[in-house]
C-alpha atoms as a PDB file:
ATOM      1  CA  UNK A   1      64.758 -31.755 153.587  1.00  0.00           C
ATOM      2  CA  UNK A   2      68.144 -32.774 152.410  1.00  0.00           C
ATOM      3  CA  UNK A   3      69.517 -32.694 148.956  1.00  0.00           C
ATOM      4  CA  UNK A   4      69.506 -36.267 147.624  1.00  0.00           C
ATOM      5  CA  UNK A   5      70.901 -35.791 144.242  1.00  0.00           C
ATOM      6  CA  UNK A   6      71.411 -33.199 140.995  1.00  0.00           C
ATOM      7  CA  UNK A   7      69.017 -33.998 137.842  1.00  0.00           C
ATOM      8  CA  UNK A   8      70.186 -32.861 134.311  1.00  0.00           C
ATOM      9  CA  UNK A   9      66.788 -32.971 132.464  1.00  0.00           C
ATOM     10  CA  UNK A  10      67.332 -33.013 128.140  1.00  0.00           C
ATOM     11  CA  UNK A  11      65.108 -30.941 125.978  1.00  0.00           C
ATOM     12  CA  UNK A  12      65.482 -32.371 122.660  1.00  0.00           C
ATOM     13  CA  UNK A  13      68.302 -34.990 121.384  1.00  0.00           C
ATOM     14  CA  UNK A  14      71.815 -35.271 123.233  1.00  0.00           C
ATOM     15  CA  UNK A  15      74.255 -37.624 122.829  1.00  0.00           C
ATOM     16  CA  UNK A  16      74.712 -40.220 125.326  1.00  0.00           C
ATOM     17  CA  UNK A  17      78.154 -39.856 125.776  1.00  0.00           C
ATOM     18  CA  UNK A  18      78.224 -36.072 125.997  1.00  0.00           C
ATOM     19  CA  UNK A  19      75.598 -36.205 128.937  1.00  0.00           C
ATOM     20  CA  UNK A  20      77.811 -39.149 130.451  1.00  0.00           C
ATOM     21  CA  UNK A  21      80.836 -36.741 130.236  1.00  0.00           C
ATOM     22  CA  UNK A  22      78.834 -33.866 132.252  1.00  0.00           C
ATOM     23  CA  UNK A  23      77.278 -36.053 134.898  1.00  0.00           C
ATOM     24  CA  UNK A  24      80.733 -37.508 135.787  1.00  0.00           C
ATOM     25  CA  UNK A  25      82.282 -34.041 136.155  1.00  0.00           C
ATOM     26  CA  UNK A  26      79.472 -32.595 138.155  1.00  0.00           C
ATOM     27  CA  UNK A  27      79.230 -35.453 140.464  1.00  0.00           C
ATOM     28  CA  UNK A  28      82.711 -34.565 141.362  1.00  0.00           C
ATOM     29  CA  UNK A  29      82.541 -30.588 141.540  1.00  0.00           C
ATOM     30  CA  UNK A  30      79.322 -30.969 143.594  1.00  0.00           C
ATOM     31  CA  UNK A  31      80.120 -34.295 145.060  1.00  0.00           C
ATOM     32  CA  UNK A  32      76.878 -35.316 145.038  1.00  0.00           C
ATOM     33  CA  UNK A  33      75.287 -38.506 142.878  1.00  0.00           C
ATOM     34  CA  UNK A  34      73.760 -36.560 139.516  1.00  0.00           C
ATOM     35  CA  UNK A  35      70.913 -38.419 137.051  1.00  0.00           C
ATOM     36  CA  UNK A  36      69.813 -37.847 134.161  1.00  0.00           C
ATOM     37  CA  UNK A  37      65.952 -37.799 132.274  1.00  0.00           C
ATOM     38  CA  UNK A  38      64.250 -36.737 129.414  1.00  0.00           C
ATOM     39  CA  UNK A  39      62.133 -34.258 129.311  1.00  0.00           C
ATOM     40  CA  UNK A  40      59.150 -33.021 126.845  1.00  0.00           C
ATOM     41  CA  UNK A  41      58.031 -29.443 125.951  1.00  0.00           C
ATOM     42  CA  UNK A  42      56.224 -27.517 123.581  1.00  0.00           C
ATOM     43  CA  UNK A  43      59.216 -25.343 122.868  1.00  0.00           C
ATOM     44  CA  UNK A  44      57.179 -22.871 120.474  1.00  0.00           C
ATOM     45  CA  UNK A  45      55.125 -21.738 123.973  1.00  0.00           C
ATOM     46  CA  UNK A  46      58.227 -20.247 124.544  1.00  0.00           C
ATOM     47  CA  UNK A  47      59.698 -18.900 120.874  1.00  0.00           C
ATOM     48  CA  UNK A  48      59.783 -15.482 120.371  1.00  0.00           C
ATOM     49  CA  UNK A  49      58.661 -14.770 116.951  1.00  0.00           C
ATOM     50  CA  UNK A  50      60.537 -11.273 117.181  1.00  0.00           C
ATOM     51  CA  UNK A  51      63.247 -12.110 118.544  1.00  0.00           C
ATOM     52  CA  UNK A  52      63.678 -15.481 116.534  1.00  0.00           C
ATOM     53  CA  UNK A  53      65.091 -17.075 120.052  1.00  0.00           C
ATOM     54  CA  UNK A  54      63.261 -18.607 123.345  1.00  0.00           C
ATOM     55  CA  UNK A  55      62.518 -17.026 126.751  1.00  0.00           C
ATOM     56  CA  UNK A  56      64.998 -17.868 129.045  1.00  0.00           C
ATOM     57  CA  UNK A  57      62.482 -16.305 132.429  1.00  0.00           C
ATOM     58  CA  UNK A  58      59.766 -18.429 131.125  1.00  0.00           C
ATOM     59  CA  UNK A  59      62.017 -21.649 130.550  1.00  0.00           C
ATOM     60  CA  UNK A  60      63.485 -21.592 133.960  1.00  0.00           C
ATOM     61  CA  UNK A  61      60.197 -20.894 135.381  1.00  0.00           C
ATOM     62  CA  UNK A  62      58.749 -23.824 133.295  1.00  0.00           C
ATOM     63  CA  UNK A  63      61.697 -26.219 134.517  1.00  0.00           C
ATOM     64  CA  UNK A  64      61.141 -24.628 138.232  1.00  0.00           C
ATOM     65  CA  UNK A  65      57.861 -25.015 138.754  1.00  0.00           C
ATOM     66  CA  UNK A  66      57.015 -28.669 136.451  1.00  0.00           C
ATOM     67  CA  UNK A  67      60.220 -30.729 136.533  1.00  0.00           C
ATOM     68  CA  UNK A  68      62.081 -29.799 139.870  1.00  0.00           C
ATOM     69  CA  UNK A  69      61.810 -30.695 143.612  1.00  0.00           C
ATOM     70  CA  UNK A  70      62.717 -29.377 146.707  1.00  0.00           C
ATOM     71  CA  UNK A  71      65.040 -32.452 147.662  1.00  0.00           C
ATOM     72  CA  UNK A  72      67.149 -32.244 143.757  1.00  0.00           C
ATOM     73  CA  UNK A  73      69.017 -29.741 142.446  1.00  0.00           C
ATOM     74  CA  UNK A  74      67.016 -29.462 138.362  1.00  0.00           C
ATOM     75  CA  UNK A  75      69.014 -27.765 135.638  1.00  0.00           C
ATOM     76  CA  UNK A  76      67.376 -28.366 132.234  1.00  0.00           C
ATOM     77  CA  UNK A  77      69.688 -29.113 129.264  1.00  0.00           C
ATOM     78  CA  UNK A  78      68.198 -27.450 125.948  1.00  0.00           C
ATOM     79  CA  UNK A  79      69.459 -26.797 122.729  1.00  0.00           C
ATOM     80  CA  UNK A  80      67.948 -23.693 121.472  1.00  0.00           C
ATOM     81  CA  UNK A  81      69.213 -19.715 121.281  1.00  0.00           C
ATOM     82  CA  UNK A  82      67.695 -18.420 125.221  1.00  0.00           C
ATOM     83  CA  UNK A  83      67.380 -14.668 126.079  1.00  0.00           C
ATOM     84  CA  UNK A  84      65.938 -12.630 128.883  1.00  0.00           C
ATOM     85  CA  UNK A  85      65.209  -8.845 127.687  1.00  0.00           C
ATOM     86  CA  UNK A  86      67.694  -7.234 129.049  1.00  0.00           C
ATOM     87  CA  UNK A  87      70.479  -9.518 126.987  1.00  0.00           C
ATOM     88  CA  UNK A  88      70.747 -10.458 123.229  1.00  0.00           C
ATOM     89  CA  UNK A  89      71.190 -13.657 124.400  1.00  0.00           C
ATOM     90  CA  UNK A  90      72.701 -16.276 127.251  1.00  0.00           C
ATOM     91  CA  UNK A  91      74.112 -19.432 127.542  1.00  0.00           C
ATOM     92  CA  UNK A  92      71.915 -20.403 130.749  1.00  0.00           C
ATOM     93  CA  UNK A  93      70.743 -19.027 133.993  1.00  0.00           C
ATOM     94  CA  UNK A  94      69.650 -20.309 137.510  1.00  0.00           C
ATOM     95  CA  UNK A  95      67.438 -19.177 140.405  1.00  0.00           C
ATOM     96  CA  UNK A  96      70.365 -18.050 143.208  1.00  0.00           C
ATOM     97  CA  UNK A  97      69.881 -20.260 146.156  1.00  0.00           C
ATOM     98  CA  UNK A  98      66.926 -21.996 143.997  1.00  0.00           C
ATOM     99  CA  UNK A  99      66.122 -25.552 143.279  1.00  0.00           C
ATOM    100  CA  UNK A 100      66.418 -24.925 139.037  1.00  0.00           C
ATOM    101  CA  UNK A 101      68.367 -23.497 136.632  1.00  0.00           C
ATOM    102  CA  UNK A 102      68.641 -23.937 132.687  1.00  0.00           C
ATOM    103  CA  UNK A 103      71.197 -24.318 130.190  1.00  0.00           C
ATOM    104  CA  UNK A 104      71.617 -24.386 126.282  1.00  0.00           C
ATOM    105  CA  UNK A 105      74.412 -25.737 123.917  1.00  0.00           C
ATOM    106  CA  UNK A 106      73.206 -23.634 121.027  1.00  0.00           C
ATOM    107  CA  UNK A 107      76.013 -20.444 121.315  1.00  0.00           C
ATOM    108  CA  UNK A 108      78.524 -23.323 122.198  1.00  0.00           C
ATOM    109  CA  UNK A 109      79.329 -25.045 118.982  1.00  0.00           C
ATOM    110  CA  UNK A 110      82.446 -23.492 117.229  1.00  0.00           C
ATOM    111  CA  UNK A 111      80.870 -24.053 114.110  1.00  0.00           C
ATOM    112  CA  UNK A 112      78.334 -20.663 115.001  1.00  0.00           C
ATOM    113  CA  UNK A 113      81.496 -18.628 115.148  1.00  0.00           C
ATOM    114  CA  UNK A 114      83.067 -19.652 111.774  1.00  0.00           C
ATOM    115  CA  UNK A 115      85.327 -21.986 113.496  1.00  0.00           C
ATOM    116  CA  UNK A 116      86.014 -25.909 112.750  1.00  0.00           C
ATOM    117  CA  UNK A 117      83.511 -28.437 114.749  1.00  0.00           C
ATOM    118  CA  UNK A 118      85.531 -29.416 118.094  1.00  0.00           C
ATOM    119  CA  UNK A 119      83.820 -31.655 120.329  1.00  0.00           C
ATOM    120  CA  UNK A 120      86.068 -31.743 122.916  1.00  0.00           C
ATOM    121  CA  UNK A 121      85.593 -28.183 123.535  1.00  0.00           C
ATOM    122  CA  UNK A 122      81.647 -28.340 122.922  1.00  0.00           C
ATOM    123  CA  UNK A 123      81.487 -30.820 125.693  1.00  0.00           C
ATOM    124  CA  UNK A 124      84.338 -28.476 127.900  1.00  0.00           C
ATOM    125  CA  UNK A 125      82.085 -25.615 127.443  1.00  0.00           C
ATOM    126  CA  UNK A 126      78.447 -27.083 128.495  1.00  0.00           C
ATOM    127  CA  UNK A 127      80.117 -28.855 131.219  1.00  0.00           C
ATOM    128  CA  UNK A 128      81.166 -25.435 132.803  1.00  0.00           C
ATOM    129  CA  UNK A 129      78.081 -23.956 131.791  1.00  0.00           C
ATOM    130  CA  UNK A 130      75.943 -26.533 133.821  1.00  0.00           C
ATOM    131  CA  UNK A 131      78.211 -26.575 137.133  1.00  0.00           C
ATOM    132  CA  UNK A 132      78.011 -22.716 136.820  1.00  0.00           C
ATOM    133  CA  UNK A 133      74.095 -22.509 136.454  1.00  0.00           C
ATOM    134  CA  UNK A 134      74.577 -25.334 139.312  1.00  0.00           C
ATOM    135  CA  UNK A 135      76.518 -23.377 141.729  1.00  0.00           C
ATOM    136  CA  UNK A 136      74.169 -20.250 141.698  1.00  0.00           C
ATOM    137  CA  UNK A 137      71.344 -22.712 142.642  1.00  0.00           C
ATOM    138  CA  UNK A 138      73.316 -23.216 145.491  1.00  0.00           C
ATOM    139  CA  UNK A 139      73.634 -19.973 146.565  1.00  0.00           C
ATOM    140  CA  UNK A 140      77.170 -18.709 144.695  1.00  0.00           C
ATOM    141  CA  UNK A 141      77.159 -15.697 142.799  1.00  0.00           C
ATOM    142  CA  UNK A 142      79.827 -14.510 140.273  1.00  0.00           C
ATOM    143  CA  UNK A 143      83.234 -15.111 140.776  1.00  0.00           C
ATOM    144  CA  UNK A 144      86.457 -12.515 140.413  1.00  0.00           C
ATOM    145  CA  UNK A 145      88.985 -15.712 140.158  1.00  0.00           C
ATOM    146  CA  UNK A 146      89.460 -15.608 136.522  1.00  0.00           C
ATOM    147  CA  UNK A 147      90.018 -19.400 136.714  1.00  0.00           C
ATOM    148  CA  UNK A 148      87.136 -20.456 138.712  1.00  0.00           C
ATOM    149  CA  UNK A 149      84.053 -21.753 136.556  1.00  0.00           C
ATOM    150  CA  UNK A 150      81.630 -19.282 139.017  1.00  0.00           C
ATOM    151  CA  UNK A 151      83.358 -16.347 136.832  1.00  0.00           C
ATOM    152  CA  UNK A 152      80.780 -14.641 134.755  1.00  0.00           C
ATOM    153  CA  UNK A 153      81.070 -15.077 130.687  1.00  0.00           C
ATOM    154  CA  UNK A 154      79.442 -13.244 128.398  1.00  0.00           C
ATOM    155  CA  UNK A 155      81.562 -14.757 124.854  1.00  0.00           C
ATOM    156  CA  UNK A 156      82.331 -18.174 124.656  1.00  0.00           C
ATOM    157  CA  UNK A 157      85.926 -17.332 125.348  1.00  0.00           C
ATOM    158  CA  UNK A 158      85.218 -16.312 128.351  1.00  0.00           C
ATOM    159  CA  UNK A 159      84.177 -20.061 129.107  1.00  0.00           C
ATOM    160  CA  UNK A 160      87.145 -21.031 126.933  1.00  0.00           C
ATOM    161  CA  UNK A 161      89.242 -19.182 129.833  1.00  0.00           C
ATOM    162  CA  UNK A 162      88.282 -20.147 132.933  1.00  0.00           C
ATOM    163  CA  UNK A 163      88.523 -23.857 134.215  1.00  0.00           C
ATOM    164  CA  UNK A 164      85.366 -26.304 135.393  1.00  0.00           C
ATOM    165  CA  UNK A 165      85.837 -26.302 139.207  1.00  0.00           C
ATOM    166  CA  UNK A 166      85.074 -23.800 141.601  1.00  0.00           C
ATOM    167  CA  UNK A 167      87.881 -21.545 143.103  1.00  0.00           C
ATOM    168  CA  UNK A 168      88.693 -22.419 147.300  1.00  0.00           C
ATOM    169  CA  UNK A 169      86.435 -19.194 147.689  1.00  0.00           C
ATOM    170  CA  UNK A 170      83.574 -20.488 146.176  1.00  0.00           C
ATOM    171  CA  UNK A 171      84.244 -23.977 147.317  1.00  0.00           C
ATOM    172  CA  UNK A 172      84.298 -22.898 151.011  1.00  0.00           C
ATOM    173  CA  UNK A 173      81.001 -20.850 150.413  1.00  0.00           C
ATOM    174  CA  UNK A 174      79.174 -24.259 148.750  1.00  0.00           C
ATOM    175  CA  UNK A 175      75.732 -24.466 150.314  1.00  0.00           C
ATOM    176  CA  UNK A 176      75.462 -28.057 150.172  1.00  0.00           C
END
């Protein structure tokens, strides 16, 4: 079956015009039409009390198995603090070569680092976030091109650094 289109799936309020921003850039990067939806959850299935954050495995599994098909590419937009055990946290993550991925504006905002509100860079930052979690779903894996959005980033200024399009590397290796 062929890939008809991308859908961005929200998890909780986001403005309109921030997911209008995304969709138009990842429509272009993927060149591919891209919708968006709502989606509803019980997010506390998925809180960890200890932790005081929310299972990143068992969100993308959730989003994977409930709210994705084999013919769209599913990434699920959420605005809560994610973490798989082996990290203190991430900003999103993505089955490699898989239909779903997941991604959270939470550790975006300046204003969680002490830093003025900027919503140009909010938006900047969850754009490259999605079209990475994006391009591992189809098939790329991290990047060395400190430029290219594919490039792995642990801070925020790691996103900061790197641009949102995909190096001629990873562009040549786009399974699409």
């Amino acid at each position: 079956m062929s890939l008809d289109n991308i859908t961005l799936i929200s998890f909780g309020y986001f403005e309109k015009e921030l997911l209008e921003m995304i969709v138009q850039d990842v429509g272009q990067e993927f060149m591919l039409p891209v919708k968006t939806r709502e989606g509803h959850l019980d997010l506390s299935e998925f809180h960890n009390a200890s932790r005081r954050q929310y299972d990143g495995f068992r969100l993308l599994k959730e989003i994977d198995t409930n709210f994705s098909s084999s013919s769209v590419k599913t990434i699920g937009l959420f605005d809560v603090d994610l973490f798989i055990p082996i990290l203190t946290y991430i900003f999103g993550q993505a089955y490699l070569n898989g239909k779903s991925g997941i991604a959270s504006i939470f550790r975006l905002r300046n204003e969680r680092y002490g830093l003025k509100r900027d919503d140009k860079i909010l938006v900047d930052r969850f754009r490259k976030e999605v079209i990475h979690e994006l391009g591992h779903s189809f098939g790329l894996i991290h990047c060395h091109d400190s430029g290219c959005v594919m490039q792995s980033s642990t801070y925020v200024e790691d996103i900061d650094m790197k641009s949102h399009h995909l190096c001629p590397k990873c562009r040549e290796q786009l399974k699409i």
